[in-house]
PDB file of N, CA and C in Angstrom:
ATOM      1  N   UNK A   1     -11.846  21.721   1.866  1.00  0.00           N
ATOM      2  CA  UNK A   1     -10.953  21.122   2.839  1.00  0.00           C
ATOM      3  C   UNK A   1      -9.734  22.006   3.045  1.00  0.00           C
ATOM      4  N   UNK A   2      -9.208  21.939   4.102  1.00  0.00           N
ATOM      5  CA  UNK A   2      -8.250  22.709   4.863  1.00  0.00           C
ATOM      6  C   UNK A   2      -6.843  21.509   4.202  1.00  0.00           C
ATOM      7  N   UNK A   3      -5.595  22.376   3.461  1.00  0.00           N
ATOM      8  CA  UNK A   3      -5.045  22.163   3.016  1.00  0.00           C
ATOM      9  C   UNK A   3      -3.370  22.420   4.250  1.00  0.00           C
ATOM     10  N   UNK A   4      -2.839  20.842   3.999  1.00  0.00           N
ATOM     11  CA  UNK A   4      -2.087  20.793   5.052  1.00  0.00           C
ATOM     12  C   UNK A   4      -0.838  21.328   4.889  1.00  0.00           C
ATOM     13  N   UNK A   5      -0.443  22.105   5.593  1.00  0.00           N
ATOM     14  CA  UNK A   5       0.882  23.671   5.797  1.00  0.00           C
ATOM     15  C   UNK A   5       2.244  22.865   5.235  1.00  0.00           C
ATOM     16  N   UNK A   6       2.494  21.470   5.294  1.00  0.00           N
ATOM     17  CA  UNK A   6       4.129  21.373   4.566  1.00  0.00           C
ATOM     18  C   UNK A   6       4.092  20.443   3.623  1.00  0.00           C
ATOM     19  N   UNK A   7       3.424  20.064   2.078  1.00  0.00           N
ATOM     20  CA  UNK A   7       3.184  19.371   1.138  1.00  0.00           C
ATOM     21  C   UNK A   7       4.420  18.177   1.387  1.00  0.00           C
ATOM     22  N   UNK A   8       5.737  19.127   1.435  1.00  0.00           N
ATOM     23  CA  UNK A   8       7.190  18.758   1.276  1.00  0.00           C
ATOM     24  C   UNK A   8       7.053  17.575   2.659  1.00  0.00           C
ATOM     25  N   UNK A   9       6.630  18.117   3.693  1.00  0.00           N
ATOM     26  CA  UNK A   9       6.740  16.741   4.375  1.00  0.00           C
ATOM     27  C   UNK A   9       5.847  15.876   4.150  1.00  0.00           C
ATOM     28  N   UNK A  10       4.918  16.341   4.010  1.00  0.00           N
ATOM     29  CA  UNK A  10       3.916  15.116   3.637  1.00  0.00           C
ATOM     30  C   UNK A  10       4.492  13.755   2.681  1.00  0.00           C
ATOM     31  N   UNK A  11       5.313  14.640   1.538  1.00  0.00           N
ATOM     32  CA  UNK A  11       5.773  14.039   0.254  1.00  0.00           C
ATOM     33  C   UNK A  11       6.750  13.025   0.898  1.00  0.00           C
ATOM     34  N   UNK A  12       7.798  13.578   1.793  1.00  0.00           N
ATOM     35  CA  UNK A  12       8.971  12.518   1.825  1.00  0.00           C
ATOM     36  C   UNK A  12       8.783  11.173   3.096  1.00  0.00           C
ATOM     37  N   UNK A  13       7.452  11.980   3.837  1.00  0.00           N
ATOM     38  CA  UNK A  13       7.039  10.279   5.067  1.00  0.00           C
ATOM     39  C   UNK A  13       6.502   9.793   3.852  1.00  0.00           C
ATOM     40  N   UNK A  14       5.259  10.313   2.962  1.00  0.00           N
ATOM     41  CA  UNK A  14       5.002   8.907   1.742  1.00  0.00           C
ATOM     42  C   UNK A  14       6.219   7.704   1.158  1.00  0.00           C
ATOM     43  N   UNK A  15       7.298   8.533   0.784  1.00  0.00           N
ATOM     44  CA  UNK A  15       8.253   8.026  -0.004  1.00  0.00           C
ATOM     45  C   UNK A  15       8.657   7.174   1.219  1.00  0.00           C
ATOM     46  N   UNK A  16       8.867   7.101   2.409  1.00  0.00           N
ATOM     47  CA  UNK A  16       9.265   6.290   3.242  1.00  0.00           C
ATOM     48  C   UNK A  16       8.442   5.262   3.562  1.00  0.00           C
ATOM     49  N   UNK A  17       7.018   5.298   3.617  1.00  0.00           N
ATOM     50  CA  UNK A  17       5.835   4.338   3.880  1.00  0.00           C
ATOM     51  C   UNK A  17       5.855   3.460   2.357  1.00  0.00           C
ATOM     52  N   UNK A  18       6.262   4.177   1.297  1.00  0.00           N
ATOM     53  CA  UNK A  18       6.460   3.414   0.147  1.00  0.00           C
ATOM     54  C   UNK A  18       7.328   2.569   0.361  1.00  0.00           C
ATOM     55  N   UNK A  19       8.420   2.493   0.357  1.00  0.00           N
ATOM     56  CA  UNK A  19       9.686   1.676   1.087  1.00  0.00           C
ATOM     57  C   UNK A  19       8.912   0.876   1.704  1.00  0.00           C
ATOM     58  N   UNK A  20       8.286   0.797   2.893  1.00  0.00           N
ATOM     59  CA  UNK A  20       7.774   0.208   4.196  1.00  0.00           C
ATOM     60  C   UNK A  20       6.908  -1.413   2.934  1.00  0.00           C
ATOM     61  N   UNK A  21       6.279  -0.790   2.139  1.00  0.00           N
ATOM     62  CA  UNK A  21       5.136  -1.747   1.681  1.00  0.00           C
ATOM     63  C   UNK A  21       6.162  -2.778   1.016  1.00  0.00           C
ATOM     64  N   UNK A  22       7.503  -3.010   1.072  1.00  0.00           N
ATOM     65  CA  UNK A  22       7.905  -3.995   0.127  1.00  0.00           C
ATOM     66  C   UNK A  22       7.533  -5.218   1.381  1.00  0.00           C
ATOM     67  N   UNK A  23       7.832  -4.802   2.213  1.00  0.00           N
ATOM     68  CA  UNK A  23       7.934  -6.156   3.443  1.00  0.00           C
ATOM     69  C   UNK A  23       6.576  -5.923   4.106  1.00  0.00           C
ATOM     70  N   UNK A  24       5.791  -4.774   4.197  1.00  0.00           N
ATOM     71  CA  UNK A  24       4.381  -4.624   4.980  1.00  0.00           C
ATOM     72  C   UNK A  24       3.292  -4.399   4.065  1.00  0.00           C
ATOM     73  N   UNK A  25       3.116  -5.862   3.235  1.00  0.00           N
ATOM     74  CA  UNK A  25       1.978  -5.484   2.179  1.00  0.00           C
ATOM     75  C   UNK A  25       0.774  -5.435   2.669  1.00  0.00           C
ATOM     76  N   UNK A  26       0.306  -5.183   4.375  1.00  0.00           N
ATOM     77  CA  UNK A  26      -0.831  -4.887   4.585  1.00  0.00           C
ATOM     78  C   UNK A  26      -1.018  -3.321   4.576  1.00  0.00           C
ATOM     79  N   UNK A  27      -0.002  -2.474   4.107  1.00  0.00           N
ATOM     80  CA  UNK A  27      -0.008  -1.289   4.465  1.00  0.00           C
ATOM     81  C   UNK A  27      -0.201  -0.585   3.282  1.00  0.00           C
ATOM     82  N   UNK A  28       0.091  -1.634   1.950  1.00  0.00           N
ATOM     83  CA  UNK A  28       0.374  -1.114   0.185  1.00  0.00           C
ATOM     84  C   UNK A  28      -0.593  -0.129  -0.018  1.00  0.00           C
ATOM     85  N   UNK A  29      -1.934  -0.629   0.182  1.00  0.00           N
ATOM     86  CA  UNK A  29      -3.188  -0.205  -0.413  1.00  0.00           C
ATOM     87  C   UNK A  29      -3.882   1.477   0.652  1.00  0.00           C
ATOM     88  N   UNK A  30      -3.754   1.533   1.911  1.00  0.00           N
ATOM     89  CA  UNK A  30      -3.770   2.688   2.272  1.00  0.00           C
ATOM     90  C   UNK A  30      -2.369   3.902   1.992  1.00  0.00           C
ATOM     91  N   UNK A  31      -1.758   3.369   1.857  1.00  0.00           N
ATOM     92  CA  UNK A  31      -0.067   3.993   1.396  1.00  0.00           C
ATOM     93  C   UNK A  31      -0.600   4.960  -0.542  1.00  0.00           C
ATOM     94  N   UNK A  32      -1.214   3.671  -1.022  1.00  0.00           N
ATOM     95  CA  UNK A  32      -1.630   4.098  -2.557  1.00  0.00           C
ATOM     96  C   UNK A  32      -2.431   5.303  -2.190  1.00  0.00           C
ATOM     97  N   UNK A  33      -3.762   5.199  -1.461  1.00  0.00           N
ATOM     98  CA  UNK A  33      -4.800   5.969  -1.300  1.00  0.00           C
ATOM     99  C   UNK A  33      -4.300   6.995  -1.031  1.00  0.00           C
ATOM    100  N   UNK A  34      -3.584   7.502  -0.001  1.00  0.00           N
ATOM    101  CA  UNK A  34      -3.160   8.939   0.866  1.00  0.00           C
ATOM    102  C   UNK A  34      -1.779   9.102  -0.498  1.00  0.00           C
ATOM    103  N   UNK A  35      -1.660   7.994  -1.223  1.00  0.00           N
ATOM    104  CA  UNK A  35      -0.004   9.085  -2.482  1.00  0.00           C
ATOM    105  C   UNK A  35      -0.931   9.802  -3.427  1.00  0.00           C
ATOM    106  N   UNK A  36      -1.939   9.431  -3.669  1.00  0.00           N
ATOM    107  CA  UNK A  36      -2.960  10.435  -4.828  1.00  0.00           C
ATOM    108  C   UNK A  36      -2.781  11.786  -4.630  1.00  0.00           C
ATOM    109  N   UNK A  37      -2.951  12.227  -3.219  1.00  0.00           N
ATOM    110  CA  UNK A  37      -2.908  13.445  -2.876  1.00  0.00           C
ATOM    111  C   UNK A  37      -1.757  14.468  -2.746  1.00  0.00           C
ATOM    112  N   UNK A  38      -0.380  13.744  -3.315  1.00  0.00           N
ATOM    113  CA  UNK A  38       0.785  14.506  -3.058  1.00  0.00           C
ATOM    114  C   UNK A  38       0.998  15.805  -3.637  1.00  0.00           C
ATOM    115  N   UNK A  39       0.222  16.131  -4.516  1.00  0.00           N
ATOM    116  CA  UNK A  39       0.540  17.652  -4.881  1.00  0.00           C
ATOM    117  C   UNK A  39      -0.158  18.794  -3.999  1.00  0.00           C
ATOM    118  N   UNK A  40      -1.436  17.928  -3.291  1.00  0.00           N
ATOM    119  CA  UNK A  40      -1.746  19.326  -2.951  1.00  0.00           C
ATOM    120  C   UNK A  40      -3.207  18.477  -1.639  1.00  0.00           C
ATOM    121  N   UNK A  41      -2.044  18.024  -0.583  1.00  0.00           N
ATOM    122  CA  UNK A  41      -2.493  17.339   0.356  1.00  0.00           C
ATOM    123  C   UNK A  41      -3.238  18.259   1.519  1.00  0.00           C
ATOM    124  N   UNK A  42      -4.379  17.489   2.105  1.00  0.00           N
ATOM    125  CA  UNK A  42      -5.520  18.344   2.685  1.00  0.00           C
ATOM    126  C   UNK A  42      -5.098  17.400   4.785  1.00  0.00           C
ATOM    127  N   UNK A  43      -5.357  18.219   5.012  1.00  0.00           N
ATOM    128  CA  UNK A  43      -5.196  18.016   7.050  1.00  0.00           C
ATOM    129  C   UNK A  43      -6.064  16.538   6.858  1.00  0.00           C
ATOM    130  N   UNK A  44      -6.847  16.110   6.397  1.00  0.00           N
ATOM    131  CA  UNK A  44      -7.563  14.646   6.683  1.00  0.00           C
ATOM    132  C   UNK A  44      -6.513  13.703   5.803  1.00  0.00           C
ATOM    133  N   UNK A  45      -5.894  13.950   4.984  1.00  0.00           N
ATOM    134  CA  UNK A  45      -4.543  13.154   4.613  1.00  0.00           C
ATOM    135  C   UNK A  45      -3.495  12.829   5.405  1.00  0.00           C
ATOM    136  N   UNK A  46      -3.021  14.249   6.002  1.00  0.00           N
ATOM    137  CA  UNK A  46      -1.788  13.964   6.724  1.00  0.00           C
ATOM    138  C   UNK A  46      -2.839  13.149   8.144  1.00  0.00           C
ATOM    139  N   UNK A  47      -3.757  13.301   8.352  1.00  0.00           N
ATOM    140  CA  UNK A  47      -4.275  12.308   9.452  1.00  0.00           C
ATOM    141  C   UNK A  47      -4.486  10.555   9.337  1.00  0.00           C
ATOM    142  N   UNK A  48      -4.605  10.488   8.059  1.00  0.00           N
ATOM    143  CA  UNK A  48      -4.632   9.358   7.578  1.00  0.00           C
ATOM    144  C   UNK A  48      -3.268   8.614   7.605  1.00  0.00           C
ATOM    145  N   UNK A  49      -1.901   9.612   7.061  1.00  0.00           N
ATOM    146  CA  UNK A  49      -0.725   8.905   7.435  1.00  0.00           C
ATOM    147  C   UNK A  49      -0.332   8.901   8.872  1.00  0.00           C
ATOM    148  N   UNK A  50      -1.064   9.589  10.127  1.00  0.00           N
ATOM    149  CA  UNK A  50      -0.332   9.329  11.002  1.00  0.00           C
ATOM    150  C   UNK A  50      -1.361   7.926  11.389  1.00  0.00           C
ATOM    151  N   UNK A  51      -2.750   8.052  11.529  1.00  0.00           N
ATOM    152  CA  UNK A  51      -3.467   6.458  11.301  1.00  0.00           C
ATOM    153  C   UNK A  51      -2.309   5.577  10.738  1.00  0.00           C
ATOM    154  N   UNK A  52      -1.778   5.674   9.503  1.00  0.00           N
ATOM    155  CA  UNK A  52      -1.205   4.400   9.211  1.00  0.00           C
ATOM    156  C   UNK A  52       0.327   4.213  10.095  1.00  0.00           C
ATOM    157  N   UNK A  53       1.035   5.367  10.413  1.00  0.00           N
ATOM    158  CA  UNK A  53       1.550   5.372  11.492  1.00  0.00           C
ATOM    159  C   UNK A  53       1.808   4.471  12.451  1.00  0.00           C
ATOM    160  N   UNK A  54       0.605   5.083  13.256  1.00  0.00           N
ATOM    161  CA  UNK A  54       0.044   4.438  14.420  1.00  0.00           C
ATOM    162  C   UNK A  54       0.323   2.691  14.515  1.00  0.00           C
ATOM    163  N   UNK A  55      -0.533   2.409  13.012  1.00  0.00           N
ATOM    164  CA  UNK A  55      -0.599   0.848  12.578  1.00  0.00           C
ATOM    165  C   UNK A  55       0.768   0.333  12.888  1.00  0.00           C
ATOM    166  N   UNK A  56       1.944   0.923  12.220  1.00  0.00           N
ATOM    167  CA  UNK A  56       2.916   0.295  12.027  1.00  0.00           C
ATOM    168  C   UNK A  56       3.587   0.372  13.389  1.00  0.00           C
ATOM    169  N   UNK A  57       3.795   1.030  14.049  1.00  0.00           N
ATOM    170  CA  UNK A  57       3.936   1.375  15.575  1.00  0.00           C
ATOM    171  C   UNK A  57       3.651   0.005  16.418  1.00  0.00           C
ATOM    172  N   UNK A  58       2.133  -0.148  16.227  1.00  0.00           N
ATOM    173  CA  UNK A  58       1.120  -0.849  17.294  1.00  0.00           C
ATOM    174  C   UNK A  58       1.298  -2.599  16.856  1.00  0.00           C
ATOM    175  N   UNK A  59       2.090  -2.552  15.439  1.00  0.00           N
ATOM    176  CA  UNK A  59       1.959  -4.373  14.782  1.00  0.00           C
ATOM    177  C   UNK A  59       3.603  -4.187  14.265  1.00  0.00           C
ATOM    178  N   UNK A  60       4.801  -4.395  15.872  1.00  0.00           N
ATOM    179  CA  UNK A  60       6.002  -3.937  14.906  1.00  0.00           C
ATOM    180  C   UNK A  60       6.294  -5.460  14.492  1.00  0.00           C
ATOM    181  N   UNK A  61       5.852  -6.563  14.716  1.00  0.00           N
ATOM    182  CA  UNK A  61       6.158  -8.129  14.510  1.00  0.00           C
ATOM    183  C   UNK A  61       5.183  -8.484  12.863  1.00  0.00           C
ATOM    184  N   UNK A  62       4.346  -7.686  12.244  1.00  0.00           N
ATOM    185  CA  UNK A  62       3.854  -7.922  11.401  1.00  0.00           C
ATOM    186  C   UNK A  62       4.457  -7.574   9.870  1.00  0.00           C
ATOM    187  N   UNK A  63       5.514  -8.681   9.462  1.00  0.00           N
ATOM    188  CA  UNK A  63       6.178  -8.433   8.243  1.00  0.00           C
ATOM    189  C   UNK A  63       5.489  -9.496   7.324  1.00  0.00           C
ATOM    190  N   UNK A  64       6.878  -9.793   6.495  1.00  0.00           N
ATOM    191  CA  UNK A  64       6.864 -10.801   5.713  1.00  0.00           C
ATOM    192  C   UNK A  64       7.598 -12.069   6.071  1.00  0.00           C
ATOM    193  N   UNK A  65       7.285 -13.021   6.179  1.00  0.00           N
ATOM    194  CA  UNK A  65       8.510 -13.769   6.659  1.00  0.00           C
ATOM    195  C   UNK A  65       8.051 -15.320   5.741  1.00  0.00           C
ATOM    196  N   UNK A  66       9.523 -15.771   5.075  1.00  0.00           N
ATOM    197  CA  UNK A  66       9.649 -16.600   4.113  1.00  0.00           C
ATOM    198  C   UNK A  66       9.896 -17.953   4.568  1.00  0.00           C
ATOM    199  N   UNK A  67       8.840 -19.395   4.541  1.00  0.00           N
ATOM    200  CA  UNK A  67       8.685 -20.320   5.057  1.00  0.00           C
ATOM    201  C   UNK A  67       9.105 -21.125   3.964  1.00  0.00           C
ATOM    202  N   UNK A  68      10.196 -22.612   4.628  1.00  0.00           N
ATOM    203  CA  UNK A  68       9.967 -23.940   3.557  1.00  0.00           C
ATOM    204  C   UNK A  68       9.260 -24.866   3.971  1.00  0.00           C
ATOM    205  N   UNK A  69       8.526 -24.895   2.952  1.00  0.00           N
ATOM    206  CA  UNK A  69       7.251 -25.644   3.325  1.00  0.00           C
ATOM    207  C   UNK A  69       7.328 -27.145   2.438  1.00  0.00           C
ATOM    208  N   UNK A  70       8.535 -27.500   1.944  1.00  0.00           N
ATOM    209  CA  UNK A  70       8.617 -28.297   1.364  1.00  0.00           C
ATOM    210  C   UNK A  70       8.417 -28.531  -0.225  1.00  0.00           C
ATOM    211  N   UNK A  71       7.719 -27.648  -0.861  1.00  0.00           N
ATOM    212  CA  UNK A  71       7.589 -27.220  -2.287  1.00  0.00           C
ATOM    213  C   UNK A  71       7.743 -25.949  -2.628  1.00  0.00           C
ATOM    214  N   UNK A  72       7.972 -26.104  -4.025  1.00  0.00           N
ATOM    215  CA  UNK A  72       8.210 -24.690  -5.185  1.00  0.00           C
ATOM    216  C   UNK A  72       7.397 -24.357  -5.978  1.00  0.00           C
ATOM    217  N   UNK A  73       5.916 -25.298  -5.638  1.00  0.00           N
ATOM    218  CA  UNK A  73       4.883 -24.713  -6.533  1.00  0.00           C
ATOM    219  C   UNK A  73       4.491 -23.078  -7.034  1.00  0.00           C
ATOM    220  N   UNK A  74       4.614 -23.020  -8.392  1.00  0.00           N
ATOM    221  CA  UNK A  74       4.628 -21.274  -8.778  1.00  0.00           C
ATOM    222  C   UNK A  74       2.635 -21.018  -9.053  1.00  0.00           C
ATOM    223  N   UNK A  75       2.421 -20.220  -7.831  1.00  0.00           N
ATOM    224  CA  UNK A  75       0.734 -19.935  -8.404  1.00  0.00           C
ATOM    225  C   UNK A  75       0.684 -18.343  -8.413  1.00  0.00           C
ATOM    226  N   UNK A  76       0.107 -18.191  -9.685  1.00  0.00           N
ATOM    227  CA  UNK A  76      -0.240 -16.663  -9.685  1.00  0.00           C
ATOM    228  C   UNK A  76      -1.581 -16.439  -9.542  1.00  0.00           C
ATOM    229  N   UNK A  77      -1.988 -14.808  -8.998  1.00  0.00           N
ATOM    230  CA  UNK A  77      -3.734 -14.647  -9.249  1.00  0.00           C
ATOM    231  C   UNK A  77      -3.711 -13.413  -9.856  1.00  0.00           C
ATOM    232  N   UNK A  78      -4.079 -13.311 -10.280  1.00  0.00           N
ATOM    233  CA  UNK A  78      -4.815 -11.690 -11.235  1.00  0.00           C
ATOM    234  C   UNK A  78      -6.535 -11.349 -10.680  1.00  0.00           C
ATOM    235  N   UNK A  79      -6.447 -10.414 -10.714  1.00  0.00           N
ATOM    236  CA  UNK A  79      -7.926  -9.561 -10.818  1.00  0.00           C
ATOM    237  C   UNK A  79      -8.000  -8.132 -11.048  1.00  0.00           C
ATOM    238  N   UNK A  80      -8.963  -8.451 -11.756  1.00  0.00           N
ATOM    239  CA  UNK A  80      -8.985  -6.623 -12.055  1.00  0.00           C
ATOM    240  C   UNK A  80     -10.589  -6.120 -11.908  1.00  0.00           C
ATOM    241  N   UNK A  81     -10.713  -4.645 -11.591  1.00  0.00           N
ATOM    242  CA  UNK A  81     -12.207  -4.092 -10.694  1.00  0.00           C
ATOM    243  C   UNK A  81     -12.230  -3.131 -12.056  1.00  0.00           C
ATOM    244  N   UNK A  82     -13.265  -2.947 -12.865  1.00  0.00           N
ATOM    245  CA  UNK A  82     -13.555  -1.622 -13.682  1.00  0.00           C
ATOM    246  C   UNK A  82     -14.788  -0.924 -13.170  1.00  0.00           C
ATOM    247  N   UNK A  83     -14.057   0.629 -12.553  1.00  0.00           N
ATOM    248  CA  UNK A  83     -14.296   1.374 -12.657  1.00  0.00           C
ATOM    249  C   UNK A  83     -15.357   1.189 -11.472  1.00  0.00           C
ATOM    250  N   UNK A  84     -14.795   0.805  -9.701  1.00  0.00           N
ATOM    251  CA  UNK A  84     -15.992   0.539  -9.146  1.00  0.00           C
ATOM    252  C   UNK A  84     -15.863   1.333  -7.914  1.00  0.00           C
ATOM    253  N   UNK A  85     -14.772   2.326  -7.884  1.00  0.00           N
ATOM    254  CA  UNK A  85     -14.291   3.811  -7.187  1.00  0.00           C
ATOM    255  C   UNK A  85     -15.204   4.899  -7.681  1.00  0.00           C
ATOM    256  N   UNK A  86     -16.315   5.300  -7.326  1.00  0.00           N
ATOM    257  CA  UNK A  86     -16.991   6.521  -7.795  1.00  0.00           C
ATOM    258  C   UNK A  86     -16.475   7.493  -7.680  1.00  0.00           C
ATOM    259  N   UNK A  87     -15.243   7.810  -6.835  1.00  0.00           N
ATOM    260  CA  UNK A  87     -14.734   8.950  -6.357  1.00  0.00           C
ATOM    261  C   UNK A  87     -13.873   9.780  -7.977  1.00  0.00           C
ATOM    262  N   UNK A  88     -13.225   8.811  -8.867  1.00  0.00           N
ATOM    263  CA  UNK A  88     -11.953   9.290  -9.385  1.00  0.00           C
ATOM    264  C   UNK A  88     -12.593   8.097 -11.193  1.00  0.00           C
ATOM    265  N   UNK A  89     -13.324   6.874 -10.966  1.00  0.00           N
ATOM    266  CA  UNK A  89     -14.116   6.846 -12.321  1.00  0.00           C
ATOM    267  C   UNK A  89     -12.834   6.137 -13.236  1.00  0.00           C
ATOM    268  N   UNK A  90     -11.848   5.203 -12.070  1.00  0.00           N
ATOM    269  CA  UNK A  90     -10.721   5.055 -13.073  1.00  0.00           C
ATOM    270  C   UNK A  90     -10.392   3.128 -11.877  1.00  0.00           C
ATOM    271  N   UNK A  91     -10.331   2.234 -13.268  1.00  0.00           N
ATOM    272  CA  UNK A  91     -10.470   0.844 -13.044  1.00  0.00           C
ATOM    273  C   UNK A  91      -9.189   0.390 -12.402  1.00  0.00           C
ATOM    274  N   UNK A  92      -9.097  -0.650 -11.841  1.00  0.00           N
ATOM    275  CA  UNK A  92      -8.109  -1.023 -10.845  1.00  0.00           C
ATOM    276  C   UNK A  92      -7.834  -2.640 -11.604  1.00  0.00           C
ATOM    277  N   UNK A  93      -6.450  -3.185 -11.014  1.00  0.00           N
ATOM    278  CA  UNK A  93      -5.736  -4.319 -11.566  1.00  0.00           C
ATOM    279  C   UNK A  93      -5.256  -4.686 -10.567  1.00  0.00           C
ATOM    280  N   UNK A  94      -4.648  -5.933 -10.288  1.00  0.00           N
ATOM    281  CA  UNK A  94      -3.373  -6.652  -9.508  1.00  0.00           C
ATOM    282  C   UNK A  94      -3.334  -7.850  -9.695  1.00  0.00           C
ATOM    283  N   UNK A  95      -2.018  -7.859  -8.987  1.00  0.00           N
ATOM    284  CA  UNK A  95      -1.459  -9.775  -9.126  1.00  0.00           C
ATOM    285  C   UNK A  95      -0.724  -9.932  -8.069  1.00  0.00           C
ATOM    286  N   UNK A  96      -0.647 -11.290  -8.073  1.00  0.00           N
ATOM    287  CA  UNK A  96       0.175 -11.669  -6.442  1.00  0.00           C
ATOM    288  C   UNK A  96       0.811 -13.140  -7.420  1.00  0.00           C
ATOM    289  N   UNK A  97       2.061 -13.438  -6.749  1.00  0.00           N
ATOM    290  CA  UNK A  97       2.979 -14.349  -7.418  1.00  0.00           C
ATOM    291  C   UNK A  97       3.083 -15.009  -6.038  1.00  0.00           C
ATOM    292  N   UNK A  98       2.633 -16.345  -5.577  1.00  0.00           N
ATOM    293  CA  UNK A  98       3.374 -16.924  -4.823  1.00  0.00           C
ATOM    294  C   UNK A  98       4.714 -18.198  -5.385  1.00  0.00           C
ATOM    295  N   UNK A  99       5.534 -18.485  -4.423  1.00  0.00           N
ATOM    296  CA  UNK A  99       6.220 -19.751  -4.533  1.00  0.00           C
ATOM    297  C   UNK A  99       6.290 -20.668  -3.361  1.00  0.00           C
ATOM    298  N   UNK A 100       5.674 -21.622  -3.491  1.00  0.00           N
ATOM    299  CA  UNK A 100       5.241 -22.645  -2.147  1.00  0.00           C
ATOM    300  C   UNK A 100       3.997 -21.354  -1.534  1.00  0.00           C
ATOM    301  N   UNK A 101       4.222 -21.144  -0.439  1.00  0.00           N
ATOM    302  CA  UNK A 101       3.434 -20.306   0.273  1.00  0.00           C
ATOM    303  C   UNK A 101       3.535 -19.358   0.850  1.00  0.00           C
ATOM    304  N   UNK A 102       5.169 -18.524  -0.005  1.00  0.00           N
ATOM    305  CA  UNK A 102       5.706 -17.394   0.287  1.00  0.00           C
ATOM    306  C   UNK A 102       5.521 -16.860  -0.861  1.00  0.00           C
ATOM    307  N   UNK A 103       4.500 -15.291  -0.678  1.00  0.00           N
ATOM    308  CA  UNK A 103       4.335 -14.060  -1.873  1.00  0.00           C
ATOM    309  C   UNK A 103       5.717 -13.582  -1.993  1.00  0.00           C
ATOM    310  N   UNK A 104       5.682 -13.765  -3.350  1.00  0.00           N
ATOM    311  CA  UNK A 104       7.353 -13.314  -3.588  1.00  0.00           C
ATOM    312  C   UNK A 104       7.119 -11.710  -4.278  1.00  0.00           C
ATOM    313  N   UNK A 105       6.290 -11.773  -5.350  1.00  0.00           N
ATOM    314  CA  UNK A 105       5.589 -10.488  -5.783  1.00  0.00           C
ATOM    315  C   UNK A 105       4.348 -10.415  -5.984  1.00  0.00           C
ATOM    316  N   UNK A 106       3.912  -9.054  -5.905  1.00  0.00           N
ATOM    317  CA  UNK A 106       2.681  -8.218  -6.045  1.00  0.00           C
ATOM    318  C   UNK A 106       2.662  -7.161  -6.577  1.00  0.00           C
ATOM    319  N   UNK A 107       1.151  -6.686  -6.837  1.00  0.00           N
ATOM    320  CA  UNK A 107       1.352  -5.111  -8.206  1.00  0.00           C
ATOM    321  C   UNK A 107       0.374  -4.820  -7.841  1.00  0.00           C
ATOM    322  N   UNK A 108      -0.567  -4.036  -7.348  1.00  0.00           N
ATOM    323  CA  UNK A 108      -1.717  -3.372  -7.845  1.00  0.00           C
ATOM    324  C   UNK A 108      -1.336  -1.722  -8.543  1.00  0.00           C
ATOM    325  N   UNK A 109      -2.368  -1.623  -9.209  1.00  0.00           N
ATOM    326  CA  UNK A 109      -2.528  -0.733 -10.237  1.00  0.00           C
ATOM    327  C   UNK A 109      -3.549  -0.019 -10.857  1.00  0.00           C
ATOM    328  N   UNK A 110      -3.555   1.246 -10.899  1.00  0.00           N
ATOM    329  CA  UNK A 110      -5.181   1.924 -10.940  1.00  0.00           C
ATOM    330  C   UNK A 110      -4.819   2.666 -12.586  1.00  0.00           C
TER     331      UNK A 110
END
């Protein structure tokens, strides 16, 4: 693969799309995928961040937004995947914390 000419930019739109995922957790999990590659990022990467780009561009009304719904019920979920990425052979985790029916936190983790 053809290795893309400014690592350095590549590196600091990640660090900004990182930012982006606290309020656009539909974006967390392609954001993770394309940060693997920060040392030594290939032209189908930096295409992938302007794809996610694009996304954020095309859905600017798609955040987070915190509802009272009348309760404070605390529900958590966990799950975890071993080892079901053939690419890299390394198991995955997460959790999501709601309160009432606003995600307050989330983690995934490889």
């Amino acid at each position: 693969m053809e290795l893309y000419y400014d690592p350095v930019k590549y590196q600091r739109l990640l660090g900004k799309l990182y930012s982006l995922t606290l309020t656009r957790p539909g974006i967390s999990f392609s954001v993770s995928i394309v940060s693997q590659f920060l040392n030594s990022p290939c032209v189908n990467h930096w295409n992938a961040v302007v794809r996610i780009l694009k996304y954020i561009k095309s859905a600017p009304g798609k955040r987070l937004v915190f509802t009272d719904k009348g309760h404070t019920n605390t529900i958590g979920y966990w799950d975890v995947d071993w080892v079901r990425d053939a690419n890299d052979k390394q198991s995955s985790s997460g959790y999501c914390i709601f309160v009432g029916r606003n995600l307050i936190s989330w983690k995934n983790k490889k």
